[in-house]
C-alpha atoms as a PDB file:
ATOM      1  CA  UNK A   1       0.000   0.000   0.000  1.00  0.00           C
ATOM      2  CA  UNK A   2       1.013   3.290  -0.730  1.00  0.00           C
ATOM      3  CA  UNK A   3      -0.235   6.464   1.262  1.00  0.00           C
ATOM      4  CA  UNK A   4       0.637  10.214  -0.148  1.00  0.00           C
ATOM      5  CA  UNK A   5       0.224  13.148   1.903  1.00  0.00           C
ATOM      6  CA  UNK A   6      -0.425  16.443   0.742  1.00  0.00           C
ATOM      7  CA  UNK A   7      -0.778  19.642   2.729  1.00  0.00           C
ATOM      8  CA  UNK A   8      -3.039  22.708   0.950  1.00  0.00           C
ATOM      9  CA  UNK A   9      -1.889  25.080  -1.096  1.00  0.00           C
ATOM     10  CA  UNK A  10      -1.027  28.039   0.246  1.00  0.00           C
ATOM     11  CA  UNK A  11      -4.438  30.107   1.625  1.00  0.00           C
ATOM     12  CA  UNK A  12      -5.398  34.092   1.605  1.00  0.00           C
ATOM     13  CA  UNK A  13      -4.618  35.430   5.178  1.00  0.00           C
ATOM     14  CA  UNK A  14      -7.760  35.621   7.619  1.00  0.00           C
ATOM     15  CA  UNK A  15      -7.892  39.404   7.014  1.00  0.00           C
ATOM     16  CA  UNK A  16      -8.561  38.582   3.451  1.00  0.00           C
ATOM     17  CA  UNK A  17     -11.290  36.071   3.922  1.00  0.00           C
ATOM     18  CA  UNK A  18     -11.851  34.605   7.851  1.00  0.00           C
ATOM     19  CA  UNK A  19     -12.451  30.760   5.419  1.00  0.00           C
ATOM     20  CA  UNK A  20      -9.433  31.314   4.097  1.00  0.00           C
ATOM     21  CA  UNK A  21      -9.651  29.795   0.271  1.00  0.00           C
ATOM     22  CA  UNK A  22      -6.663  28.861  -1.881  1.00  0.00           C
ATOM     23  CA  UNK A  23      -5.109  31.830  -3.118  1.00  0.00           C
ATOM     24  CA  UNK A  24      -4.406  31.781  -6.959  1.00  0.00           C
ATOM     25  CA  UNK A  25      -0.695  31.670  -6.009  1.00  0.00           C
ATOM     26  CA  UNK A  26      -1.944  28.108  -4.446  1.00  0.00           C
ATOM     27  CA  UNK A  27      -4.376  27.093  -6.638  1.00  0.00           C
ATOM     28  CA  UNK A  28      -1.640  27.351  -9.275  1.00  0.00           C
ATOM     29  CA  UNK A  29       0.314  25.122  -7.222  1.00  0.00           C
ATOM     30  CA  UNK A  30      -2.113  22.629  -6.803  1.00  0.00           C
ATOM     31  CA  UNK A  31      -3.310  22.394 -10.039  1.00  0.00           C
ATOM     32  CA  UNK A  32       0.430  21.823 -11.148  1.00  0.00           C
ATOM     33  CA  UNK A  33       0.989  19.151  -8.717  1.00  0.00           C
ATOM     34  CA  UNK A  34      -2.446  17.233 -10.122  1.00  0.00           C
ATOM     35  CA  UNK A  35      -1.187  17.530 -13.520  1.00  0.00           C
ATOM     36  CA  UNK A  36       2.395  15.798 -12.512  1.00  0.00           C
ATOM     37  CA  UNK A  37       1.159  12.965 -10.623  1.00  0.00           C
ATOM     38  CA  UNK A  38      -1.389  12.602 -13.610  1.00  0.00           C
ATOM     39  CA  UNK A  39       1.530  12.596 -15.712  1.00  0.00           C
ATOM     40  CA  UNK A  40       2.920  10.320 -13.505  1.00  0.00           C
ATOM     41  CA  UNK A  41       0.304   8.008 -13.776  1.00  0.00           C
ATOM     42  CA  UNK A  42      -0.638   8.093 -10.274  1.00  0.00           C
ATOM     43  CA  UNK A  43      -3.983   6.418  -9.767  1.00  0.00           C
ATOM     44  CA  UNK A  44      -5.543   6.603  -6.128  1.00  0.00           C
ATOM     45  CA  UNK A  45      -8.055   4.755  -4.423  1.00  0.00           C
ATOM     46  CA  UNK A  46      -9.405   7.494  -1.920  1.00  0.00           C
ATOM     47  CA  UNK A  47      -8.577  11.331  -1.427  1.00  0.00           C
ATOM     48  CA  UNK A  48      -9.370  12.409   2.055  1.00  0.00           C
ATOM     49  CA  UNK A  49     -10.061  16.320   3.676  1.00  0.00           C
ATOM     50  CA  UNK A  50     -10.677  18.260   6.493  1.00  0.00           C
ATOM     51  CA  UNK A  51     -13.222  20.421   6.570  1.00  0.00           C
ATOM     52  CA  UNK A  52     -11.411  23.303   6.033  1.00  0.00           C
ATOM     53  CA  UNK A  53     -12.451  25.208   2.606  1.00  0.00           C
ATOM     54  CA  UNK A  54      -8.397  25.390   1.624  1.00  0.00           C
ATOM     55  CA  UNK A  55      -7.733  21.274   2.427  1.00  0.00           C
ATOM     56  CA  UNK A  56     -10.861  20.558  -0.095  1.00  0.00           C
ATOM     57  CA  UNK A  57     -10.283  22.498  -2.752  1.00  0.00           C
ATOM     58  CA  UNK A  58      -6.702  20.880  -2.608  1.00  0.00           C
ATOM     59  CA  UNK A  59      -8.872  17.752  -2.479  1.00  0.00           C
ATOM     60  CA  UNK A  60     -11.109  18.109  -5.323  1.00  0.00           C
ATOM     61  CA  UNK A  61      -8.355  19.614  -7.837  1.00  0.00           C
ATOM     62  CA  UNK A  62      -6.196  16.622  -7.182  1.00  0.00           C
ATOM     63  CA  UNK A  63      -9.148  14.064  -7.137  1.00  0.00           C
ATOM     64  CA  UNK A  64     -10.156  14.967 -10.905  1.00  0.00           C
ATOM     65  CA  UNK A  65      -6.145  14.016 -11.520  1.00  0.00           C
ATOM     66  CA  UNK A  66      -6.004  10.491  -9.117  1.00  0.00           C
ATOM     67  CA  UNK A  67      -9.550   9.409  -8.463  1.00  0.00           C
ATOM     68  CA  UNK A  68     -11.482   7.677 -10.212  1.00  0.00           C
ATOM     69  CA  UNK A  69     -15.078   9.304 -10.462  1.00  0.00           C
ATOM     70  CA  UNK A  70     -12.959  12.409  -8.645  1.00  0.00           C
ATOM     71  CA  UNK A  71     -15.131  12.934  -6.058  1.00  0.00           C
ATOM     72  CA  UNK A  72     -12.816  13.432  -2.303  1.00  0.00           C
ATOM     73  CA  UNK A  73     -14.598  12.751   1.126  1.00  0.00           C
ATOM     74  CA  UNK A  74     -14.602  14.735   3.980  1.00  0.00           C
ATOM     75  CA  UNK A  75     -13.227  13.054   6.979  1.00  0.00           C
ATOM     76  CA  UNK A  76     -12.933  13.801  10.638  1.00  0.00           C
ATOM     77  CA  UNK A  77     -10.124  13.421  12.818  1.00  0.00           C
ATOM     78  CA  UNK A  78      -7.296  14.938  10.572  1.00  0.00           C
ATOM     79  CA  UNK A  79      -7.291  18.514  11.306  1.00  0.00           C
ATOM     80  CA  UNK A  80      -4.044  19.688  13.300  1.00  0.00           C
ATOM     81  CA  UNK A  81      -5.058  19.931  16.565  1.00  0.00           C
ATOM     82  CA  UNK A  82      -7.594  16.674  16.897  1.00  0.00           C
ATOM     83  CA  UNK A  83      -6.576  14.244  18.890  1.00  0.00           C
ATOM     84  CA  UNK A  84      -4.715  11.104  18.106  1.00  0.00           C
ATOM     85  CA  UNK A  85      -6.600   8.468  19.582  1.00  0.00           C
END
């Protein structure tokens, strides 16, 4: 089995927008890592997110590169400060 991790592109500040979206500078990012590990040929079985707006829009541009039917799924228990049990 093989697990990749990705952090989000890089988000507007909390001034900008209290959500905090992808900027374009990370949106551009993103997009560019989907369309390597497309190029790669990297085919995934399941893209996970938070619920934070900037983790699933990193989710769904990379799921319509790796997943089949590219639809990601929100999960709980990953943002930084849940716990680990």
């Amino acid at each position: 089995m093989k697990l990749y991790l990705v952090q989000h592109g890089e988000a507007v500040g909390k001034d900008v927008d209290p959500e905090r979206p992808l900027s374009d500078q990370g949106a551009r990012e993103v997009a560019a890592l989907a369309a390597f590990l497309k190029g790669a040929g990297i085919r995934v079985e399941r893209v996970w997110h938070s619920g934070k707006l900037r983790a699933e829009q990193t989710a769904q541009t990379l799921a319509t590169a790796v997943l089949p039917g590219g639809v990601p799924a929100k999960i709980r228990g990953i943002n930084p400060k849940d716990p680990v049990d």
